[in-house]
PDB file of N, CA and C in Angstrom:
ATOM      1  N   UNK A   1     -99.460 -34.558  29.643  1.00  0.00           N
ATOM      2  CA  UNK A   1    -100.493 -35.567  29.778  1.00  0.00           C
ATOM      3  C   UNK A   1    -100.150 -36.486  30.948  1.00  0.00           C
ATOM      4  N   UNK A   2    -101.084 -36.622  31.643  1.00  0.00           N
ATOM      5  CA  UNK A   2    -100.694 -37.522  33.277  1.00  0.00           C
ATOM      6  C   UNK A   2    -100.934 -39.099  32.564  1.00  0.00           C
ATOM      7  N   UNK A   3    -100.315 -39.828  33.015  1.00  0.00           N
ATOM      8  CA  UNK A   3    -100.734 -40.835  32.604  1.00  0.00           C
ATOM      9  C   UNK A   3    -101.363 -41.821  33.922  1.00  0.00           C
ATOM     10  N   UNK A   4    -102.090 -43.099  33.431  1.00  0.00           N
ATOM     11  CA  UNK A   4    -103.098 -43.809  34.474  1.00  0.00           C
ATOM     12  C   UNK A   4    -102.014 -44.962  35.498  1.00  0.00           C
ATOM     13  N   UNK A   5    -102.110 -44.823  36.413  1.00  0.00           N
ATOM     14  CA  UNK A   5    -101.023 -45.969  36.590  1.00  0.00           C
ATOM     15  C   UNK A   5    -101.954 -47.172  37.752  1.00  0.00           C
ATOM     16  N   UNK A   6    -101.867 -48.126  37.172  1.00  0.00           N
ATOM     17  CA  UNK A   6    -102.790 -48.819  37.904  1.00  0.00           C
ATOM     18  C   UNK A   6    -102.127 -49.254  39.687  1.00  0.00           C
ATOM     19  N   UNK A   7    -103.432 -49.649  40.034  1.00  0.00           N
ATOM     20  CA  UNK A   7    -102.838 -50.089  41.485  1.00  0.00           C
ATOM     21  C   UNK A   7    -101.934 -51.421  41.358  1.00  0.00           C
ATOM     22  N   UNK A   8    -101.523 -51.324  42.873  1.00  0.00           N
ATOM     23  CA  UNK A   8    -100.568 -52.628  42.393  1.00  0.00           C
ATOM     24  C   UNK A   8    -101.766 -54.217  42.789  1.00  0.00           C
ATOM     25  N   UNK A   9    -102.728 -53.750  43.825  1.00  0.00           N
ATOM     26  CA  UNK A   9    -103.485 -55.274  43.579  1.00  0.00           C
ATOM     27  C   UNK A   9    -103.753 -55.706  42.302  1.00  0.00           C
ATOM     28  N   UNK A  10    -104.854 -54.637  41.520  1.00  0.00           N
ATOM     29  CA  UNK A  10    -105.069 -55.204  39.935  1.00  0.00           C
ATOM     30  C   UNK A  10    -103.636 -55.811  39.247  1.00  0.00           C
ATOM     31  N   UNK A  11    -102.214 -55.481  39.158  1.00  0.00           N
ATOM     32  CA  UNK A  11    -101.234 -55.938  38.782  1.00  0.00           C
ATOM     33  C   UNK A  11    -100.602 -56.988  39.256  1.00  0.00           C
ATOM     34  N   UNK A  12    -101.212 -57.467  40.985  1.00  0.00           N
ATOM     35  CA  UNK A  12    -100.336 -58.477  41.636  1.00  0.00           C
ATOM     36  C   UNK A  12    -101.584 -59.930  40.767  1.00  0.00           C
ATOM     37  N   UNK A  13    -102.954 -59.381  40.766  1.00  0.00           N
ATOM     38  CA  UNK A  13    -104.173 -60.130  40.375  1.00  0.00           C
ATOM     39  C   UNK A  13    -103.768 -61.282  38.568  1.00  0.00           C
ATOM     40  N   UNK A  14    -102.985 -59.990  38.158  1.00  0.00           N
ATOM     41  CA  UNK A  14    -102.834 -60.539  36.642  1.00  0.00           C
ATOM     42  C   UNK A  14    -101.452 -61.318  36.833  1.00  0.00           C
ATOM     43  N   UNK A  15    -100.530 -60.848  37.537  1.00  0.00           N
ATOM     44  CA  UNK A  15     -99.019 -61.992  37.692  1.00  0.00           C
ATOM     45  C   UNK A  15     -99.474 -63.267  38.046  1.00  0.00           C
ATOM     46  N   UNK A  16    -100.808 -63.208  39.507  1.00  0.00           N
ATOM     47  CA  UNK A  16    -101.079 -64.226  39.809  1.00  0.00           C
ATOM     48  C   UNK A  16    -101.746 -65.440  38.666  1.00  0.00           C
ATOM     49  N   UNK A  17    -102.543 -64.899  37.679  1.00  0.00           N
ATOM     50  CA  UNK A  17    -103.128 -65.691  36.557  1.00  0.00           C
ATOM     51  C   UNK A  17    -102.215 -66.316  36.021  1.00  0.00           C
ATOM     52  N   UNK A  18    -101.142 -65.421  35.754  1.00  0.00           N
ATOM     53  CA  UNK A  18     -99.617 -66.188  34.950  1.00  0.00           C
ATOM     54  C   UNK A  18     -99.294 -67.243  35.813  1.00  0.00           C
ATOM     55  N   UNK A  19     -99.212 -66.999  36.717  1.00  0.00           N
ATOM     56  CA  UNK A  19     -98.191 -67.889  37.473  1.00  0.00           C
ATOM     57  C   UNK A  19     -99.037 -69.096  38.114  1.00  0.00           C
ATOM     58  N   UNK A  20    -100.372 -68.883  38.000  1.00  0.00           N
ATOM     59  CA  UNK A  20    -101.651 -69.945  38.388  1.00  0.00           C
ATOM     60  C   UNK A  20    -101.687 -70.812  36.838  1.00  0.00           C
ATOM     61  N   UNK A  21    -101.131 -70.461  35.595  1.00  0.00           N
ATOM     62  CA  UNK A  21    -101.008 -70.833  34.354  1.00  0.00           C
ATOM     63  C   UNK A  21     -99.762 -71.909  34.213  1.00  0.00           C
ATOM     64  N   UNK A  22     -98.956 -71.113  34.823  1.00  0.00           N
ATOM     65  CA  UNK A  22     -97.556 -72.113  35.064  1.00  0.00           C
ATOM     66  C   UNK A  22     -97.029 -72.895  35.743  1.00  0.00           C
ATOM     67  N   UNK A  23     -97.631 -72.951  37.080  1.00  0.00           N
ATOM     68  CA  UNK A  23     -97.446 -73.779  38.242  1.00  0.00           C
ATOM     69  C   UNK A  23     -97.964 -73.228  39.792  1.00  0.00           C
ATOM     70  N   UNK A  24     -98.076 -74.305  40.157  1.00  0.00           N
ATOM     71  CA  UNK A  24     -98.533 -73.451  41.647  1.00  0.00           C
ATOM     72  C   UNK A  24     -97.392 -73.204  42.819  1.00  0.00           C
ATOM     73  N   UNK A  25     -96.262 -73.707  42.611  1.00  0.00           N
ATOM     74  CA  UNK A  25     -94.907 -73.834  43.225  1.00  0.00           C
ATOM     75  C   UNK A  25     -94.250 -72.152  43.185  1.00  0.00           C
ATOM     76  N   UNK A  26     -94.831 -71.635  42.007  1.00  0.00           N
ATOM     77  CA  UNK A  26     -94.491 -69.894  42.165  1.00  0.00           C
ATOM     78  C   UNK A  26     -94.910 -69.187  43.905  1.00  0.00           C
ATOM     79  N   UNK A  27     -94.509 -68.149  44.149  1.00  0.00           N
ATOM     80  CA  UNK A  27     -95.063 -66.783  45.099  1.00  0.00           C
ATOM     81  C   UNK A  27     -94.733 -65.479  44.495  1.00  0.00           C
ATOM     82  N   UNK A  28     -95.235 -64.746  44.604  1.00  0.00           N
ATOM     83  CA  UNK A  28     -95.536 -63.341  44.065  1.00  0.00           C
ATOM     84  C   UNK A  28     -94.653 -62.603  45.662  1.00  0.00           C
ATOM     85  N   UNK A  29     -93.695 -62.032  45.684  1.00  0.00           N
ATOM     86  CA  UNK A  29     -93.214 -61.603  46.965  1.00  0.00           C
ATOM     87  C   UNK A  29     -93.871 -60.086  46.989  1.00  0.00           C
ATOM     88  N   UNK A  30     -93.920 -59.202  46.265  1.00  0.00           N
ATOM     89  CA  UNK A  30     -93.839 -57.947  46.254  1.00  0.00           C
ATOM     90  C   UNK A  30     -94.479 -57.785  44.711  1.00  0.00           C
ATOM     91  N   UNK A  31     -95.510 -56.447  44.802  1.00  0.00           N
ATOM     92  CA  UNK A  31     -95.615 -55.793  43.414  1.00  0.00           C
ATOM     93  C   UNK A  31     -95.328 -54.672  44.001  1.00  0.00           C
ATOM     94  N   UNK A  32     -95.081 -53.463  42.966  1.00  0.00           N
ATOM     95  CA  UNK A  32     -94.825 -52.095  43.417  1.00  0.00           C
ATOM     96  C   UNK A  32     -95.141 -51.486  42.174  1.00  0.00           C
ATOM     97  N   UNK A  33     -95.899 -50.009  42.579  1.00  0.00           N
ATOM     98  CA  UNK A  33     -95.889 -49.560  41.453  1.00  0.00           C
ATOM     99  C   UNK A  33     -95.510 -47.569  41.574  1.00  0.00           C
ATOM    100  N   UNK A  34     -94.920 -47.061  40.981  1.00  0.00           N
ATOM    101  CA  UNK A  34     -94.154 -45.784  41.422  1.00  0.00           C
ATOM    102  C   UNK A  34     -94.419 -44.515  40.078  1.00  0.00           C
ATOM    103  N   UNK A  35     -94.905 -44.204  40.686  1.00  0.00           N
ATOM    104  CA  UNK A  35     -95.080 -42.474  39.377  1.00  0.00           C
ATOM    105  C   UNK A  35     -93.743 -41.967  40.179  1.00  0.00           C
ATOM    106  N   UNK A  36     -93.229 -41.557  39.065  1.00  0.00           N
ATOM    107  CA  UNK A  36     -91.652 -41.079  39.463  1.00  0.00           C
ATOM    108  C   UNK A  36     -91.945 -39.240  39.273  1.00  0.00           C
ATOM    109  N   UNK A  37     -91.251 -38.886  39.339  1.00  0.00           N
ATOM    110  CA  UNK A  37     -91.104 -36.945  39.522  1.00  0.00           C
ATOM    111  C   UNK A  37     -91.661 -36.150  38.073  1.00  0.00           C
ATOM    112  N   UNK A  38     -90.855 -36.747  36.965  1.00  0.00           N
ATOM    113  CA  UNK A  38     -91.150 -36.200  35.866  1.00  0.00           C
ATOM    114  C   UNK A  38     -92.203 -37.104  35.337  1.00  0.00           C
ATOM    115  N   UNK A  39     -93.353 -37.171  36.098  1.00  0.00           N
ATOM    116  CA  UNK A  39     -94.400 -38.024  35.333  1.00  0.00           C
ATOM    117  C   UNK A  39     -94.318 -39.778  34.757  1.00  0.00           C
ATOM    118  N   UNK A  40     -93.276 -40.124  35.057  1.00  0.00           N
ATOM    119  CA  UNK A  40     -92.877 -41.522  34.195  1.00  0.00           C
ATOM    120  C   UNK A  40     -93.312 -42.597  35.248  1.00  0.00           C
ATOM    121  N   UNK A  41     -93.886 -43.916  34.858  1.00  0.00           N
ATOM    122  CA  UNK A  41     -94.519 -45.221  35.687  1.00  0.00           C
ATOM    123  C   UNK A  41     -93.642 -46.066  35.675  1.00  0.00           C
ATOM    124  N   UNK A  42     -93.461 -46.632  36.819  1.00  0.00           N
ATOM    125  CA  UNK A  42     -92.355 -47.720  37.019  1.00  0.00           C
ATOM    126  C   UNK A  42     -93.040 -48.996  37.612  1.00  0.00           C
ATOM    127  N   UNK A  43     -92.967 -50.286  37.092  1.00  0.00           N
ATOM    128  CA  UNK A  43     -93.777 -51.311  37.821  1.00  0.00           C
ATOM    129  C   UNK A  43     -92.934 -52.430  38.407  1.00  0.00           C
ATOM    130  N   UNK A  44     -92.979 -52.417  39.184  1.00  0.00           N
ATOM    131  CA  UNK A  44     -91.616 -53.815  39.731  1.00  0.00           C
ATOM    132  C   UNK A  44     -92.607 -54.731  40.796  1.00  0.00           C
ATOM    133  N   UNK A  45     -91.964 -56.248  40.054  1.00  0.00           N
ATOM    134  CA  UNK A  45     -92.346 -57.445  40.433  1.00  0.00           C
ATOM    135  C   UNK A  45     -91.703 -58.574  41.299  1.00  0.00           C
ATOM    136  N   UNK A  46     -91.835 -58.763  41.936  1.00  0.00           N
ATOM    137  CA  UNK A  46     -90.661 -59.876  42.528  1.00  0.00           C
ATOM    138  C   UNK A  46     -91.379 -61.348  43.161  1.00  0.00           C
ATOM    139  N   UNK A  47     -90.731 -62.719  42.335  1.00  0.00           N
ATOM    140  CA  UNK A  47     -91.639 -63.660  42.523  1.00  0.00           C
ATOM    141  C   UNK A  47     -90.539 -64.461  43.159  1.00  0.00           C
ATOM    142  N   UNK A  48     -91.040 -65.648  43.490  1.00  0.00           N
ATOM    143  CA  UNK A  48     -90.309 -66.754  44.168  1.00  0.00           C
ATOM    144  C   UNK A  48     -90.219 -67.613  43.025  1.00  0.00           C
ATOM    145  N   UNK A  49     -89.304 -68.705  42.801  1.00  0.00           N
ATOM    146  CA  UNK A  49     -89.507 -69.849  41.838  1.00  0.00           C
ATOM    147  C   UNK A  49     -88.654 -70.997  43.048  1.00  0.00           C
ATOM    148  N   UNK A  50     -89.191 -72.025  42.781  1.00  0.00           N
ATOM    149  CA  UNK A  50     -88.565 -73.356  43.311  1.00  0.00           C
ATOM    150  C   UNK A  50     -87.074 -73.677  42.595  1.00  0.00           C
ATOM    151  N   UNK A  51     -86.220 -74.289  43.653  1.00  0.00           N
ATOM    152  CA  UNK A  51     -84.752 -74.264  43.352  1.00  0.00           C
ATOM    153  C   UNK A  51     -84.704 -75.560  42.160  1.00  0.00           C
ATOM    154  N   UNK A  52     -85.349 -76.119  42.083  1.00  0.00           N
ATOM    155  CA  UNK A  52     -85.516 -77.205  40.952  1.00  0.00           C
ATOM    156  C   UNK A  52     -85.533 -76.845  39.801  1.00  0.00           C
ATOM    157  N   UNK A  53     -86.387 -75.885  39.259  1.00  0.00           N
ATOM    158  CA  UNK A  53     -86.874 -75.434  37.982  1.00  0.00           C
ATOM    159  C   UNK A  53     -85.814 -74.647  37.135  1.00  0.00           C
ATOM    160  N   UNK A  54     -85.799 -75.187  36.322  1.00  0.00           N
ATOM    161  CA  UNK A  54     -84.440 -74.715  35.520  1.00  0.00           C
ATOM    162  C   UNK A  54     -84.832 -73.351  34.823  1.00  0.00           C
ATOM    163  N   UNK A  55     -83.490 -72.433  34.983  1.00  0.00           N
ATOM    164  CA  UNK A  55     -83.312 -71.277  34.198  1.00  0.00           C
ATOM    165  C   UNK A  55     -84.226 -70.443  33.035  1.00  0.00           C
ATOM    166  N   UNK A  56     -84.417 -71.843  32.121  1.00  0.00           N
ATOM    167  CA  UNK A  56     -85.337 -71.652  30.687  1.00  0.00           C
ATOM    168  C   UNK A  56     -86.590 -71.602  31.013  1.00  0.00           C
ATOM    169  N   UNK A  57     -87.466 -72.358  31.859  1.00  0.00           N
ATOM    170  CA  UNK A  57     -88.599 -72.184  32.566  1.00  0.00           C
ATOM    171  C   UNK A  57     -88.660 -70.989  33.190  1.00  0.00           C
ATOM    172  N   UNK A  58     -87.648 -70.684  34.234  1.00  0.00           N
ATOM    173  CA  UNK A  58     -87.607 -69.223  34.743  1.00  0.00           C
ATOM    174  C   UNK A  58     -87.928 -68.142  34.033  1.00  0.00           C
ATOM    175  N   UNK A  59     -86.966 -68.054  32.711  1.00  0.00           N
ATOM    176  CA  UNK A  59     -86.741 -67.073  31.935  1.00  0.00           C
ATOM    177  C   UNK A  59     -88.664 -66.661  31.177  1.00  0.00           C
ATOM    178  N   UNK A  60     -89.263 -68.495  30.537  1.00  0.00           N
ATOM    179  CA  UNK A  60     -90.122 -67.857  30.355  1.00  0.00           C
ATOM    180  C   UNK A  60     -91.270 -67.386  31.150  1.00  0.00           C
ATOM    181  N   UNK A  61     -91.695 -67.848  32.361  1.00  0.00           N
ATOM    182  CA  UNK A  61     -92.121 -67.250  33.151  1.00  0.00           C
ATOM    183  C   UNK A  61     -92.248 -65.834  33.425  1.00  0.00           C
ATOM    184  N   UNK A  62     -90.624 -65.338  33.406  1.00  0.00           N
ATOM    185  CA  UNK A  62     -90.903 -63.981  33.743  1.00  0.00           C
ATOM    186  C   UNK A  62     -91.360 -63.069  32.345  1.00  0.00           C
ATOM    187  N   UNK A  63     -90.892 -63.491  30.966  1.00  0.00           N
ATOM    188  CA  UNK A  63     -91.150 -62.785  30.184  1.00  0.00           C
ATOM    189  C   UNK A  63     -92.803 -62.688  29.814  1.00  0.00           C
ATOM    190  N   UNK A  64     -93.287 -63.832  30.308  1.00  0.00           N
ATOM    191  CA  UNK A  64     -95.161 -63.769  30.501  1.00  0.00           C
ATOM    192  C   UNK A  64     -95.224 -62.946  31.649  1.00  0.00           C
ATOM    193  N   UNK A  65     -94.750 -62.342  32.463  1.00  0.00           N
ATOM    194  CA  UNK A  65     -95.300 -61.618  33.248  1.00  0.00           C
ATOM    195  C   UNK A  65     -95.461 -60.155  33.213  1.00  0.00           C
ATOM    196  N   UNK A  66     -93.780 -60.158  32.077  1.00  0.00           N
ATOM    197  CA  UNK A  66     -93.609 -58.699  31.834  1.00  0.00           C
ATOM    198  C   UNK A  66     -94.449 -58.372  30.511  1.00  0.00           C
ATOM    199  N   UNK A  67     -94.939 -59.054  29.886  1.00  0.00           N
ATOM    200  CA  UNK A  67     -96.113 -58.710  28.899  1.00  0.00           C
ATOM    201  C   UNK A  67     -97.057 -58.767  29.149  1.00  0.00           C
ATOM    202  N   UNK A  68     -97.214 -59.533  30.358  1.00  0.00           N
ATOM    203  CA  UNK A  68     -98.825 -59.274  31.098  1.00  0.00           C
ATOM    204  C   UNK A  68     -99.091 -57.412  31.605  1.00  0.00           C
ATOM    205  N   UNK A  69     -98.075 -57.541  32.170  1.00  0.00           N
ATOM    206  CA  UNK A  69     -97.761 -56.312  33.104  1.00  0.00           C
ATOM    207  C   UNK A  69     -98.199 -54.920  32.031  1.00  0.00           C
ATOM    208  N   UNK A  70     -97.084 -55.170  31.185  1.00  0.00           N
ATOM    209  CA  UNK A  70     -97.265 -54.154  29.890  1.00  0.00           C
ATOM    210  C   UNK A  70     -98.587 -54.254  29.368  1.00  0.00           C
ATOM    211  N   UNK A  71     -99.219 -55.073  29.304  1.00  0.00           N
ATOM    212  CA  UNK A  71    -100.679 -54.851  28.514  1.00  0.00           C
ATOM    213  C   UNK A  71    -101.936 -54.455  29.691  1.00  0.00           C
ATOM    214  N   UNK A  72    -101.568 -54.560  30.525  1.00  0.00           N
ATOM    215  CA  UNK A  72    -102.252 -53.912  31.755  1.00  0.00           C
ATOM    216  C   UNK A  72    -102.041 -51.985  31.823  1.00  0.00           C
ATOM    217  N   UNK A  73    -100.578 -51.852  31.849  1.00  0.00           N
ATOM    218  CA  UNK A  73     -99.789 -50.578  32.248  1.00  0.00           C
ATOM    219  C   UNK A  73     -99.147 -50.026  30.736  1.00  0.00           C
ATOM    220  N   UNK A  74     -99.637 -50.103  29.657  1.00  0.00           N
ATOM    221  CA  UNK A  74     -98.999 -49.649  28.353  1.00  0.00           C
ATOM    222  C   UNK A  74     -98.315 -48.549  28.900  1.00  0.00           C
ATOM    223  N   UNK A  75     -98.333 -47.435  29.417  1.00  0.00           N
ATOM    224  CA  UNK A  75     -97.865 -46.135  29.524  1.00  0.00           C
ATOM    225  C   UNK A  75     -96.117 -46.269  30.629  1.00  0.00           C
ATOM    226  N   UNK A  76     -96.838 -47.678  31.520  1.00  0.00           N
ATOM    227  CA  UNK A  76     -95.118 -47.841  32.106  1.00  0.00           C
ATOM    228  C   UNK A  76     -94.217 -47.964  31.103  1.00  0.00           C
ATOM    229  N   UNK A  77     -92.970 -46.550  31.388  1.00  0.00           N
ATOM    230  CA  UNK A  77     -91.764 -46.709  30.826  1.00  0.00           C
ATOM    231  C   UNK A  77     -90.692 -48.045  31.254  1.00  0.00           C
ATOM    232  N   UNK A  78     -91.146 -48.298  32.989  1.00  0.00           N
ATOM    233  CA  UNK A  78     -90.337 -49.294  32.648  1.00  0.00           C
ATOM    234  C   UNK A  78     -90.880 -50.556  33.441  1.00  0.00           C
ATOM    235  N   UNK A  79     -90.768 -51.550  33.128  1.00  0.00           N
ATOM    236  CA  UNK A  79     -91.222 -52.980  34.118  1.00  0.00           C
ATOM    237  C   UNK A  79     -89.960 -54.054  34.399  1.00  0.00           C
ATOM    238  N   UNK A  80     -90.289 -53.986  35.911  1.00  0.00           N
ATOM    239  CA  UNK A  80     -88.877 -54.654  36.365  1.00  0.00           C
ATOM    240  C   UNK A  80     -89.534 -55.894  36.747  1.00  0.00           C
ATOM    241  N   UNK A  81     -89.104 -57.162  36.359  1.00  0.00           N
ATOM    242  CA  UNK A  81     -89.454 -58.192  36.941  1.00  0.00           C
ATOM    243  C   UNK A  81     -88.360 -59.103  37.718  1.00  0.00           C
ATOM    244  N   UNK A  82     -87.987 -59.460  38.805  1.00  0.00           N
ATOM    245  CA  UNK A  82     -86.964 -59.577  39.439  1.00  0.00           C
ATOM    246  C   UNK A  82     -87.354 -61.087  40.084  1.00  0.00           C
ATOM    247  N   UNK A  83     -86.688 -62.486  39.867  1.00  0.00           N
ATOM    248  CA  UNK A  83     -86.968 -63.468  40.366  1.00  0.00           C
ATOM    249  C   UNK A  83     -86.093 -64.114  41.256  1.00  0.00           C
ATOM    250  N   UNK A  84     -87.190 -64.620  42.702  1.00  0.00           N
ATOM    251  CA  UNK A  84     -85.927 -64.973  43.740  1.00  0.00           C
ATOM    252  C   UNK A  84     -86.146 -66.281  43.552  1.00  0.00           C
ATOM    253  N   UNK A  85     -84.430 -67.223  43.319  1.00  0.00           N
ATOM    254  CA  UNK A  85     -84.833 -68.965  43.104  1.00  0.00           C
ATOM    255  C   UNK A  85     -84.722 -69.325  44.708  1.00  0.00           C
ATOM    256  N   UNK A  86     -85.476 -70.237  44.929  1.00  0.00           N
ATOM    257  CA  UNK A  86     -85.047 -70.810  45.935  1.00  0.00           C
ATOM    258  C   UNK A  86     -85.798 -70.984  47.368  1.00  0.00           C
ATOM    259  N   UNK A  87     -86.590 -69.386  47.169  1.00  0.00           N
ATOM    260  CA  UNK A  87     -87.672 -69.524  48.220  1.00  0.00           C
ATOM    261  C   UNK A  87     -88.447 -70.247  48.269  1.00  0.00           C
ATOM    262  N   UNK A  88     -89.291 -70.472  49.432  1.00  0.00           N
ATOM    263  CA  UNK A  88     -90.445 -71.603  49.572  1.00  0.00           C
ATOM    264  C   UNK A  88     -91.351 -71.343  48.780  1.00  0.00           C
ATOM    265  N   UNK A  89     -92.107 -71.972  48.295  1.00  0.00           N
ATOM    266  CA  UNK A  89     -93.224 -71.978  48.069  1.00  0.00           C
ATOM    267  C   UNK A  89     -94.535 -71.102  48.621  1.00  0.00           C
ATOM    268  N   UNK A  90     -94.296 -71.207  49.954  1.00  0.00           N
ATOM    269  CA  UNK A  90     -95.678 -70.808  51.336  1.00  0.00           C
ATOM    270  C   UNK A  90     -94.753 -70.632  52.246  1.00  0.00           C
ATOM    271  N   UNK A  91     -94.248 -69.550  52.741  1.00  0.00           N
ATOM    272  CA  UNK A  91     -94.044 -68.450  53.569  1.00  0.00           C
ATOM    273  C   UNK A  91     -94.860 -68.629  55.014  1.00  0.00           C
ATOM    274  N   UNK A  92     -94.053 -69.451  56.331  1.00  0.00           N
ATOM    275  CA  UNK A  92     -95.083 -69.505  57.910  1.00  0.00           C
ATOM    276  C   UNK A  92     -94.960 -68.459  57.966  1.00  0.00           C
ATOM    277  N   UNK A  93     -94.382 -67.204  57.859  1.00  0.00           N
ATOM    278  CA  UNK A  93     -94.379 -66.259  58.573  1.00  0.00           C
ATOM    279  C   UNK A  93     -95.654 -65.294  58.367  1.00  0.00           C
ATOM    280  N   UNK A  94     -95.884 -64.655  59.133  1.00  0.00           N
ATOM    281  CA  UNK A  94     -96.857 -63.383  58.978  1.00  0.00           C
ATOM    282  C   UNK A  94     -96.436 -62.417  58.024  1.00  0.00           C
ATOM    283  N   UNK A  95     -97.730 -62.119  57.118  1.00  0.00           N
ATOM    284  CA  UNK A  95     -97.806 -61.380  56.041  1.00  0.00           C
ATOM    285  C   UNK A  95     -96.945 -59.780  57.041  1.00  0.00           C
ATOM    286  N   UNK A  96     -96.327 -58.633  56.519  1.00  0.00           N
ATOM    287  CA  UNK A  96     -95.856 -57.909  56.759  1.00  0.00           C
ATOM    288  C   UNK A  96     -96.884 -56.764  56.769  1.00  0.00           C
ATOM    289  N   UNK A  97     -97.952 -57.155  56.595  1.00  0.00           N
ATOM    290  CA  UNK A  97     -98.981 -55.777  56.652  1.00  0.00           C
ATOM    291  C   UNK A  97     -99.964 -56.625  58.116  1.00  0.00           C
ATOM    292  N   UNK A  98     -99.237 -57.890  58.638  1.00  0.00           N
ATOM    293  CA  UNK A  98     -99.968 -57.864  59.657  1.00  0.00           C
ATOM    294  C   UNK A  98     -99.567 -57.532  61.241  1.00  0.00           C
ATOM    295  N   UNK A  99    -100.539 -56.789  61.778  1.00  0.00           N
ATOM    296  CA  UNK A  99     -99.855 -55.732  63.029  1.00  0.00           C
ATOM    297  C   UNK A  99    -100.529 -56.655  63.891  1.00  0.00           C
ATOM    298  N   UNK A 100     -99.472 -57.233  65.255  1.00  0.00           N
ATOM    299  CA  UNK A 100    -100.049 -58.251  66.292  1.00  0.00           C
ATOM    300  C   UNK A 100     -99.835 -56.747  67.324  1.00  0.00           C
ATOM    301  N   UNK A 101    -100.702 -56.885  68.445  1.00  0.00           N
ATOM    302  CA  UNK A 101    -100.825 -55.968  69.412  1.00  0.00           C
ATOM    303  C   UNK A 101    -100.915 -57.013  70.879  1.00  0.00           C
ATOM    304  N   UNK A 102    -100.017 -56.283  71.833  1.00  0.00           N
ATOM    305  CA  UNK A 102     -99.705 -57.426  72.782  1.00  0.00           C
ATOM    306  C   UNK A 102    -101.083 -56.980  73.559  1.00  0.00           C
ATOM    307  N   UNK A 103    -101.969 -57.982  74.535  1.00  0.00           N
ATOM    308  CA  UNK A 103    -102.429 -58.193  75.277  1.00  0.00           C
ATOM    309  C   UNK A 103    -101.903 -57.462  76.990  1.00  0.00           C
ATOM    310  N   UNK A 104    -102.763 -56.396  77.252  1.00  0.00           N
ATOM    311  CA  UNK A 104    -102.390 -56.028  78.263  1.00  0.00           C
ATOM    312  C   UNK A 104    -103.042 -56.487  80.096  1.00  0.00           C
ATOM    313  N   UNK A 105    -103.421 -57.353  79.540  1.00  0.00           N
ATOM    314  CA  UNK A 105    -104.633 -57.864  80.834  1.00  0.00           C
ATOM    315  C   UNK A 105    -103.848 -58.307  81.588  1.00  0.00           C
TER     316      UNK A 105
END
């Protein structure tokens, strides 16, 4: 039986609700989502949290995300949620899916 594995926007869409629930000081760095060889779904998350916010806040944060995740993806065997402390908030840099092309005039 194949199972459904959702995209990762619909999955980055529902972290974002969580984390629009909990504060706006979160970032969502990365979703990923991977059908592995023998059929099995893997979903991995990686958010930012502010260096202020203590551990216990952290902790529940991520565990709302990984039950978000799961009730989205029931069939993922596994959901990785991985939190970086410390990053900014809002990121100057250019998104990584954006391609600048030099000017040849």
């Amino acid at each position: 039986m194949t199972a459904v594995l959702l995209d990762a926007p619909t999955i980055r869409e529902a972290v974002a609700e969580v984390l629009c629930e909990e504060s706006e000081t979160h970032r969502i760095l990365d979703v990923t989502t991977r059908r592995l060889h023998d059929d099995r779904l893997v979903v991995m998350v990686t958010v930012s949290f502010p260096p202020d916010l203590l551990f216990g806040e952290v902790a529940l944060v991520l565990r709302e995300i990984d039950e978000r995740v799961r009730e989205l993806a029931p069939a993922a065997e596994r959901v990785c949620v991985e939190a970086r402390i410390g990053l900014p908030a809002r990121d100057s840099r250019p998104a990584t899916e954006t391609i600048v092309l030099a000017s040849s005039d």
